[in-house]
PDB file of N, CA and C in Angstrom:
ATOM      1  N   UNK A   1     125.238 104.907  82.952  1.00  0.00           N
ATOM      2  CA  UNK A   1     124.278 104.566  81.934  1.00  0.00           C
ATOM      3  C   UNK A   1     123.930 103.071  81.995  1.00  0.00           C
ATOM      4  N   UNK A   2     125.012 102.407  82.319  1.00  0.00           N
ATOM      5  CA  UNK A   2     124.341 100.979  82.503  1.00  0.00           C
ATOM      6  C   UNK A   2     123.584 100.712  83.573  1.00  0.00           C
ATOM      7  N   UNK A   3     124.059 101.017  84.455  1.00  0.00           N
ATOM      8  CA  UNK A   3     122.898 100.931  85.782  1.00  0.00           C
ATOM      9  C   UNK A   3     122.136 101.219  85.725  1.00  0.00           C
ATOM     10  N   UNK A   4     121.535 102.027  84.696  1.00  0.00           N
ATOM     11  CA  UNK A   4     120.020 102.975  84.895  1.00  0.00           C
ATOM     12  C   UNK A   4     119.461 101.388  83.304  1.00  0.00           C
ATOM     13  N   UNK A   5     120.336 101.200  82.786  1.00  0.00           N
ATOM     14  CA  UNK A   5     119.880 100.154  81.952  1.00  0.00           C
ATOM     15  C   UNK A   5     119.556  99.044  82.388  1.00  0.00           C
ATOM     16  N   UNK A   6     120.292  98.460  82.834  1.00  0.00           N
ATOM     17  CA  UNK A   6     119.564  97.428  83.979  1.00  0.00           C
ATOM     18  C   UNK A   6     118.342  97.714  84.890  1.00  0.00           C
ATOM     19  N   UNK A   7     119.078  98.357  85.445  1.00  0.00           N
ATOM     20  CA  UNK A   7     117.445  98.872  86.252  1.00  0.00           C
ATOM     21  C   UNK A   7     116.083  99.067  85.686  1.00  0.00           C
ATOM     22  N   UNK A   8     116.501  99.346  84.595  1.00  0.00           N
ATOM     23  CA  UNK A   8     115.298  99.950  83.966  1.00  0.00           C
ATOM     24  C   UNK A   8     114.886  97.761  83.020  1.00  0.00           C
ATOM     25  N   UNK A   9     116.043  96.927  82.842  1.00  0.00           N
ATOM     26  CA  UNK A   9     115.256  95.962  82.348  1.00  0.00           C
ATOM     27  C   UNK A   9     114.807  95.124  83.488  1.00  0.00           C
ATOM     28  N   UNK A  10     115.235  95.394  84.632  1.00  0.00           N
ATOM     29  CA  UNK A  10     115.121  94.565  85.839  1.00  0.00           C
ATOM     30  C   UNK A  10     113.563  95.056  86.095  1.00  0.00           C
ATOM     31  N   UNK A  11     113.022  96.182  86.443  1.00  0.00           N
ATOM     32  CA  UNK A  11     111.540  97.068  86.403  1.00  0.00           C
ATOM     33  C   UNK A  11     110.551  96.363  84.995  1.00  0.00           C
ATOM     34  N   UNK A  12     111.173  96.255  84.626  1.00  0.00           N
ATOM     35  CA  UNK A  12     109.976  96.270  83.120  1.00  0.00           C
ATOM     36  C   UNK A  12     109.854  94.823  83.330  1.00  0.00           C
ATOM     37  N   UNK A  13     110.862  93.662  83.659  1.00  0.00           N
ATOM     38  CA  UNK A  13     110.636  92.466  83.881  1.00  0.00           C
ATOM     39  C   UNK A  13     109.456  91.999  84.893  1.00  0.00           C
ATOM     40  N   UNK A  14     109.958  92.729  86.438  1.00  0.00           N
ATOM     41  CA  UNK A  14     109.073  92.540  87.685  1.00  0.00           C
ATOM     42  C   UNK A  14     107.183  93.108  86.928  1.00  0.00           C
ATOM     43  N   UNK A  15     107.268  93.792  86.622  1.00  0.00           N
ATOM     44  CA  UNK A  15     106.121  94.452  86.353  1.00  0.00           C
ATOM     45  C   UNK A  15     105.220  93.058  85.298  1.00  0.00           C
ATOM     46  N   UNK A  16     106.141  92.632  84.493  1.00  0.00           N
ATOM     47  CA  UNK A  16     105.397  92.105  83.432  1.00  0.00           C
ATOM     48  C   UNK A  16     104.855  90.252  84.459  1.00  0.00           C
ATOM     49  N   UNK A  17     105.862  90.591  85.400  1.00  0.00           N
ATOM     50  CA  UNK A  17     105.300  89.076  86.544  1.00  0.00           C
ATOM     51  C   UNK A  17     104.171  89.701  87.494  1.00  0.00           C
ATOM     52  N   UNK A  18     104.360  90.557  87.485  1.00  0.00           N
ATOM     53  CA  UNK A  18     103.426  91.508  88.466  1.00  0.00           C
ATOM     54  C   UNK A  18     101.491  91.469  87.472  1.00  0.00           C
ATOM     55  N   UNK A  19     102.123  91.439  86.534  1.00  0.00           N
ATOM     56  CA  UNK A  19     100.937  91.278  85.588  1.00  0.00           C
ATOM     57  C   UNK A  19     100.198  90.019  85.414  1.00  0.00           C
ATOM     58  N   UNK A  20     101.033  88.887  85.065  1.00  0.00           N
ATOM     59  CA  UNK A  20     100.720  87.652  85.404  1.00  0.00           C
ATOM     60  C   UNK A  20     100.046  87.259  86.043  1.00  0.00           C
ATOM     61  N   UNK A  21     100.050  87.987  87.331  1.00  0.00           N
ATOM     62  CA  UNK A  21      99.575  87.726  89.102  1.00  0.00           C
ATOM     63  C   UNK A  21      97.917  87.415  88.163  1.00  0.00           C
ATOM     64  N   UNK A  22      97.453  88.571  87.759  1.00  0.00           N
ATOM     65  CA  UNK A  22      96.239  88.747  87.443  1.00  0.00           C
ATOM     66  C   UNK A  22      95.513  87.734  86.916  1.00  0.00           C
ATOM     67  N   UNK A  23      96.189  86.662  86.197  1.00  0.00           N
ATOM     68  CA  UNK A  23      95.579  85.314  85.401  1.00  0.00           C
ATOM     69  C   UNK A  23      95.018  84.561  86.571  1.00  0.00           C
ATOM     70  N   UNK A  24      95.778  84.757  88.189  1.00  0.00           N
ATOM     71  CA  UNK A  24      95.279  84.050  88.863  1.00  0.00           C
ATOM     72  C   UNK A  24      94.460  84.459  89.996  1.00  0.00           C
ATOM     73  N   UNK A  25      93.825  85.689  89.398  1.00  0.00           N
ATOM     74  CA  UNK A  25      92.715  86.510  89.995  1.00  0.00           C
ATOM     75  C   UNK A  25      92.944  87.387  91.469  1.00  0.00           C
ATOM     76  N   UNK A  26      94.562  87.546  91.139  1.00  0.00           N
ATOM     77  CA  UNK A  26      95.219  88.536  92.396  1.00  0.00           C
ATOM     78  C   UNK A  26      95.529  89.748  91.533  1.00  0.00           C
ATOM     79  N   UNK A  27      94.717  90.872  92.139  1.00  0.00           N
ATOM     80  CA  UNK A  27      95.375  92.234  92.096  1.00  0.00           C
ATOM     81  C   UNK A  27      96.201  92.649  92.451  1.00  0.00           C
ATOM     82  N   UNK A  28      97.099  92.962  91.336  1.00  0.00           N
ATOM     83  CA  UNK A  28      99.047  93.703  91.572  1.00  0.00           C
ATOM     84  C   UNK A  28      98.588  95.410  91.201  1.00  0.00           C
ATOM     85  N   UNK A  29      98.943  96.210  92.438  1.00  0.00           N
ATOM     86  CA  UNK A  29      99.667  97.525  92.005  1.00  0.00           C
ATOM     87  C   UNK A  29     100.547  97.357  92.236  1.00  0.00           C
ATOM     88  N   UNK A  30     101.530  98.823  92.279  1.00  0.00           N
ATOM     89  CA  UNK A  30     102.688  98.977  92.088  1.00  0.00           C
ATOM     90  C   UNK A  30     103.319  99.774  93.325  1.00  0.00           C
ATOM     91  N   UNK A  31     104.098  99.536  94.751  1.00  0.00           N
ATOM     92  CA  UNK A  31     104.314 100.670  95.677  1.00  0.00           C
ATOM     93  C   UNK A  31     105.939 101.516  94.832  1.00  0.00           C
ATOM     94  N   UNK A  32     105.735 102.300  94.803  1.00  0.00           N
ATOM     95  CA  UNK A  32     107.120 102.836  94.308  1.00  0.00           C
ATOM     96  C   UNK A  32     108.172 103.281  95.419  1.00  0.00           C
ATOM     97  N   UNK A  33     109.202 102.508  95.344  1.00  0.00           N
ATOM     98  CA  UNK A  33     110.295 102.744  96.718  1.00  0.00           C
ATOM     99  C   UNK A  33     111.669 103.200  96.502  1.00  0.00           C
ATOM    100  N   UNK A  34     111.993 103.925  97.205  1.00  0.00           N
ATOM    101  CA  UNK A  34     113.334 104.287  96.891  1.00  0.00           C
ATOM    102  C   UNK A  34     114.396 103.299  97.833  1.00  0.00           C
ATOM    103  N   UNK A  35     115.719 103.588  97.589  1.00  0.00           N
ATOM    104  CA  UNK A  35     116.569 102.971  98.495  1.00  0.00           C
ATOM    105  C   UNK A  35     116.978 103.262  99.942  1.00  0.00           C
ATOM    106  N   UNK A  36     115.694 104.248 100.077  1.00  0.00           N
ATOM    107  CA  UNK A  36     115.591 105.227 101.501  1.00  0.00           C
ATOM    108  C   UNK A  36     116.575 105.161 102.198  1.00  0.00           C
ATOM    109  N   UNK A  37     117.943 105.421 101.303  1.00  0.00           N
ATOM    110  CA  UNK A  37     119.214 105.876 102.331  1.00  0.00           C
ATOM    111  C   UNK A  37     119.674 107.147 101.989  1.00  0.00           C
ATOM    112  N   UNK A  38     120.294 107.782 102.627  1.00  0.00           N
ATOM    113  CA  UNK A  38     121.053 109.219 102.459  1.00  0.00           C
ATOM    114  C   UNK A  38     121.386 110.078 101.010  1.00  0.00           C
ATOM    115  N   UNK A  39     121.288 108.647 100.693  1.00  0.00           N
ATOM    116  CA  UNK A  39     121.907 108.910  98.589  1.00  0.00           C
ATOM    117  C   UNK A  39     120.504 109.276  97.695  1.00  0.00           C
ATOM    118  N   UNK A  40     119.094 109.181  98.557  1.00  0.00           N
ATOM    119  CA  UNK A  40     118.009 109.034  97.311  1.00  0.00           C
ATOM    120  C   UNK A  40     118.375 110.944  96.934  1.00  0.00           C
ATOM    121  N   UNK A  41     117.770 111.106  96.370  1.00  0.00           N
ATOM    122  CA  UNK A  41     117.661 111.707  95.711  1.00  0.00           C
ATOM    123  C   UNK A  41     116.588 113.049  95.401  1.00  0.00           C
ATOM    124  N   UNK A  42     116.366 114.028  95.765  1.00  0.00           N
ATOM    125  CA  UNK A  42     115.429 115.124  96.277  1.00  0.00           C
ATOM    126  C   UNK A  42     113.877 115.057  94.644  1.00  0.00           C
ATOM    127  N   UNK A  43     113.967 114.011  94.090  1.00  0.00           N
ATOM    128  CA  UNK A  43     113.397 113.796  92.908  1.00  0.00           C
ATOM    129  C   UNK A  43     112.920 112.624  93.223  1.00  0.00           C
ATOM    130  N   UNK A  44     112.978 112.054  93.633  1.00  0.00           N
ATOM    131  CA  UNK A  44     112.688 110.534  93.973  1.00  0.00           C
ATOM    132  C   UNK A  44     111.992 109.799  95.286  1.00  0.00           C
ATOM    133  N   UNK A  45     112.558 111.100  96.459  1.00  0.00           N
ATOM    134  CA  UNK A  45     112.562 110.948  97.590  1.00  0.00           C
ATOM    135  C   UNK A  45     110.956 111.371  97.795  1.00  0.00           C
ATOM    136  N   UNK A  46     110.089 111.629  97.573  1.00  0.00           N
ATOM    137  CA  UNK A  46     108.793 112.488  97.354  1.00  0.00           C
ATOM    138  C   UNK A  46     107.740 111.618  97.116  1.00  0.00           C
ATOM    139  N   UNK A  47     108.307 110.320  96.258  1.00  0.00           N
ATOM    140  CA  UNK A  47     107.362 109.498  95.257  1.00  0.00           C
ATOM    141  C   UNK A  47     107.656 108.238  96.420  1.00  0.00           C
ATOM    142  N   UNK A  48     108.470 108.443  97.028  1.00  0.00           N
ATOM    143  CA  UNK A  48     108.218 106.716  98.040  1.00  0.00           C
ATOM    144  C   UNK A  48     106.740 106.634  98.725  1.00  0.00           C
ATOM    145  N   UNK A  49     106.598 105.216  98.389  1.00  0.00           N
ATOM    146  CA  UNK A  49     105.352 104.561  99.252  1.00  0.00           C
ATOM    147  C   UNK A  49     105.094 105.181 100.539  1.00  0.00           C
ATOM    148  N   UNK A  50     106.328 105.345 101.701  1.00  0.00           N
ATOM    149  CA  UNK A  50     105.871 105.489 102.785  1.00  0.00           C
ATOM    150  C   UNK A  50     105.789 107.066 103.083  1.00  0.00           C
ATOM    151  N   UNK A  51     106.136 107.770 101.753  1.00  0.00           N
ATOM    152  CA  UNK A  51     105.501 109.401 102.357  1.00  0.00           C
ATOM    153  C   UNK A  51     104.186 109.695 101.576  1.00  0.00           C
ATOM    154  N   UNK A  52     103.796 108.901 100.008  1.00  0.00           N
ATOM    155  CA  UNK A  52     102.341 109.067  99.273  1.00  0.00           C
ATOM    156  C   UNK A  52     101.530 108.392  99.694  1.00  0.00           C
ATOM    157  N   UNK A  53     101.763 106.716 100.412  1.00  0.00           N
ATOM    158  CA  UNK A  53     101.552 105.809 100.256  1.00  0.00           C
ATOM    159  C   UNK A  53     100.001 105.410  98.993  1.00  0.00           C
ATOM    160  N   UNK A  54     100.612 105.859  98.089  1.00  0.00           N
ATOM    161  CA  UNK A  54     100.041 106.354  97.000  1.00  0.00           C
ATOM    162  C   UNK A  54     100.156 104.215  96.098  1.00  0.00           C
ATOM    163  N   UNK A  55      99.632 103.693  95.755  1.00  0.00           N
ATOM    164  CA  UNK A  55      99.443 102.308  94.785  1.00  0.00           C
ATOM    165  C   UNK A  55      99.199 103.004  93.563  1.00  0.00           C
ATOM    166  N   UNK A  56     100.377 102.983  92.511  1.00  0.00           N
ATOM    167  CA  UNK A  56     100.298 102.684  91.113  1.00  0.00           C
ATOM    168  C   UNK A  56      99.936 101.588  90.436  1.00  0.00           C
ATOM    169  N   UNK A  57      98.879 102.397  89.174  1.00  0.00           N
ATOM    170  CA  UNK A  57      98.371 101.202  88.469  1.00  0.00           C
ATOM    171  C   UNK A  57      99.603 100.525  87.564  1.00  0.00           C
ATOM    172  N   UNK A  58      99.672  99.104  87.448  1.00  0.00           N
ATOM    173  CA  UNK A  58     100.652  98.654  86.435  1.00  0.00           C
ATOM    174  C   UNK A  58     101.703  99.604  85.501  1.00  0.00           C
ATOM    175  N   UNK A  59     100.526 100.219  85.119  1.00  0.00           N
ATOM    176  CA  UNK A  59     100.651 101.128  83.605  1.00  0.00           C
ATOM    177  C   UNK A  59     101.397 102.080  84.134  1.00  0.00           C
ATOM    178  N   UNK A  60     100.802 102.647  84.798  1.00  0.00           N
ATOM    179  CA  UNK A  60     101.734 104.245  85.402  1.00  0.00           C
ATOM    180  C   UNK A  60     102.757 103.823  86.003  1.00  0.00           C
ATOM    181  N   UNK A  61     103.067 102.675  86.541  1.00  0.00           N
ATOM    182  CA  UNK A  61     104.911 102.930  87.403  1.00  0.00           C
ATOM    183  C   UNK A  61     105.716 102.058  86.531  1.00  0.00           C
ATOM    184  N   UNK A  62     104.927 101.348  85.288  1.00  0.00           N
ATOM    185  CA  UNK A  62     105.786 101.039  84.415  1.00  0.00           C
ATOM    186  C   UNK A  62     106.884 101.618  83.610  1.00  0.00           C
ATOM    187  N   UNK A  63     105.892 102.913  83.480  1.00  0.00           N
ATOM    188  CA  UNK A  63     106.527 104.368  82.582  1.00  0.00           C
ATOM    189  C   UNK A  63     107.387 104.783  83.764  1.00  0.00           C
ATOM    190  N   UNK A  64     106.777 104.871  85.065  1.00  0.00           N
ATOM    191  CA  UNK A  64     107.820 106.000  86.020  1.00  0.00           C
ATOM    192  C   UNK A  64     108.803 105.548  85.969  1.00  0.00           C
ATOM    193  N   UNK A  65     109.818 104.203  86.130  1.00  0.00           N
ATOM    194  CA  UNK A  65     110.820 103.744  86.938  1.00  0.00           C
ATOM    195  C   UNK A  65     111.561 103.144  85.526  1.00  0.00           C
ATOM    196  N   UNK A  66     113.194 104.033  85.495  1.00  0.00           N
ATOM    197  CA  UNK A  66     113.726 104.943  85.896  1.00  0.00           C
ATOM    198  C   UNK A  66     113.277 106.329  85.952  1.00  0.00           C
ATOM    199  N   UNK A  67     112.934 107.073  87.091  1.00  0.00           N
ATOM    200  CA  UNK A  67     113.317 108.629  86.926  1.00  0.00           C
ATOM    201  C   UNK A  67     113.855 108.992  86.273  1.00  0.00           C
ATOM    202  N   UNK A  68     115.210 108.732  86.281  1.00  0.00           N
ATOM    203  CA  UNK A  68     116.286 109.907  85.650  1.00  0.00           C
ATOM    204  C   UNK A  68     117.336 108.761  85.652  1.00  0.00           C
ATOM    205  N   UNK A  69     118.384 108.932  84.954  1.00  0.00           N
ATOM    206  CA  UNK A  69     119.574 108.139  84.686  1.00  0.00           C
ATOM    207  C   UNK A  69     120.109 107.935  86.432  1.00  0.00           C
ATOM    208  N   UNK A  70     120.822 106.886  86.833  1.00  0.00           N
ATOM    209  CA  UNK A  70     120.808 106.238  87.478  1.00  0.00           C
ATOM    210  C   UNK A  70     120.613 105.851  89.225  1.00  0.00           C
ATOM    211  N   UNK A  71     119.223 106.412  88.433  1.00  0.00           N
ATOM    212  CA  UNK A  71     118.220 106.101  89.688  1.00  0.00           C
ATOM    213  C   UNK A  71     118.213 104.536  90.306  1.00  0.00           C
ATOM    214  N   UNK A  72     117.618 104.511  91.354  1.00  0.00           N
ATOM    215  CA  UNK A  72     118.069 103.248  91.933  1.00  0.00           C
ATOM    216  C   UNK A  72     116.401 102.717  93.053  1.00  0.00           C
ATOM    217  N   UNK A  73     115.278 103.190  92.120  1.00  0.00           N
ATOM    218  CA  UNK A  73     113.780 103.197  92.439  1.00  0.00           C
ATOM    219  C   UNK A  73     113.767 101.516  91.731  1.00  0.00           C
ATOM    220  N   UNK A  74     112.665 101.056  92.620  1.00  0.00           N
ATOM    221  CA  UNK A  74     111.962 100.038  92.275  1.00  0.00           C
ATOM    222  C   UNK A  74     110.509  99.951  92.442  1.00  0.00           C
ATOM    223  N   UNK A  75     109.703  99.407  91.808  1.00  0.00           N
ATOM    224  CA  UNK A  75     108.212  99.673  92.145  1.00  0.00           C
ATOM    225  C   UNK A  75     107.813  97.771  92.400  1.00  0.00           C
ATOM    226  N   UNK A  76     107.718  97.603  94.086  1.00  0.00           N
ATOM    227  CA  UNK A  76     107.041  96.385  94.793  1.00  0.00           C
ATOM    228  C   UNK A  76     106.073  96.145  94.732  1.00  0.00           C
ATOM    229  N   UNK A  77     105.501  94.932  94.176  1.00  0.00           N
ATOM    230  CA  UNK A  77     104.212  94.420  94.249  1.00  0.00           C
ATOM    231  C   UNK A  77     103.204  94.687  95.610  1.00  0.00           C
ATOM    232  N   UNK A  78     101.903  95.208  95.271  1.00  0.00           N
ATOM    233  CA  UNK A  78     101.118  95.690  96.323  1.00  0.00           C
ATOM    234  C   UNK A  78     100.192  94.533  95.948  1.00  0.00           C
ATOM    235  N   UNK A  79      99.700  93.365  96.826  1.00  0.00           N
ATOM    236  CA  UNK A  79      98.833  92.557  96.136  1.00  0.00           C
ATOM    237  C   UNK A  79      97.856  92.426  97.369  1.00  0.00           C
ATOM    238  N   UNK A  80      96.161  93.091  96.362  1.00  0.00           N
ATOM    239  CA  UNK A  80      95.170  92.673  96.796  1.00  0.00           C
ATOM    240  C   UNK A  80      94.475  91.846  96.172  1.00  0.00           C
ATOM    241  N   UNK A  81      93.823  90.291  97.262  1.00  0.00           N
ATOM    242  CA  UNK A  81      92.991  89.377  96.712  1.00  0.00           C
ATOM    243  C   UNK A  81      91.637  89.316  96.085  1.00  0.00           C
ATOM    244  N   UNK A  82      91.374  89.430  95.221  1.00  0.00           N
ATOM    245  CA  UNK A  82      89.852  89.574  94.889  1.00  0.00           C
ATOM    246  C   UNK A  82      88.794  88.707  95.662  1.00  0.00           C
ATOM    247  N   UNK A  83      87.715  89.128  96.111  1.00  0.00           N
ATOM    248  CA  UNK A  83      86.671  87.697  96.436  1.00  0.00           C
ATOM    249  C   UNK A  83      86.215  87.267  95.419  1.00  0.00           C
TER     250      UNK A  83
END
């Protein structure tokens, strides 16, 4: 339970810097990644970047990450520059 607590304030932190980005006219999505080792998880394993390569908006991988109690997902800044 704590790990999924942390995790889950460590996510809500990155995201809210991830947001920031935007004041300085850089677009942040969100890639959602697992720890793509042996341990992910048949729930988790589905939603990584490199099998959807799917970009969440802010909003949506804010809510996703944690999955499930102690998941071990992070969602990486995807940053495109505006002209």
């Amino acid at each position: 339970m704590a790990r999924t607590e942390i995790i889950r304030a460590h996510h809500l932190a990155s995201i809210s810097e991830y947001r920031k980005a935007e004041v300085y006219q850089v677009k942040v999505q969100g890639e959602f990644t697992t720890a793509r080792d042996s341990r992910v998880c048949s729930i988790c394993a589905p939603l990584d970047y490199n099998v959807t390569k799917k970009l969440w908006p802010l909003d949506e991988v804010e809510a996703a990450i944690p999955v499930h109690p102690g998941c071990r997902c992070a969602a990486l800044p995807h940053v495109r520059v505006e002209d």
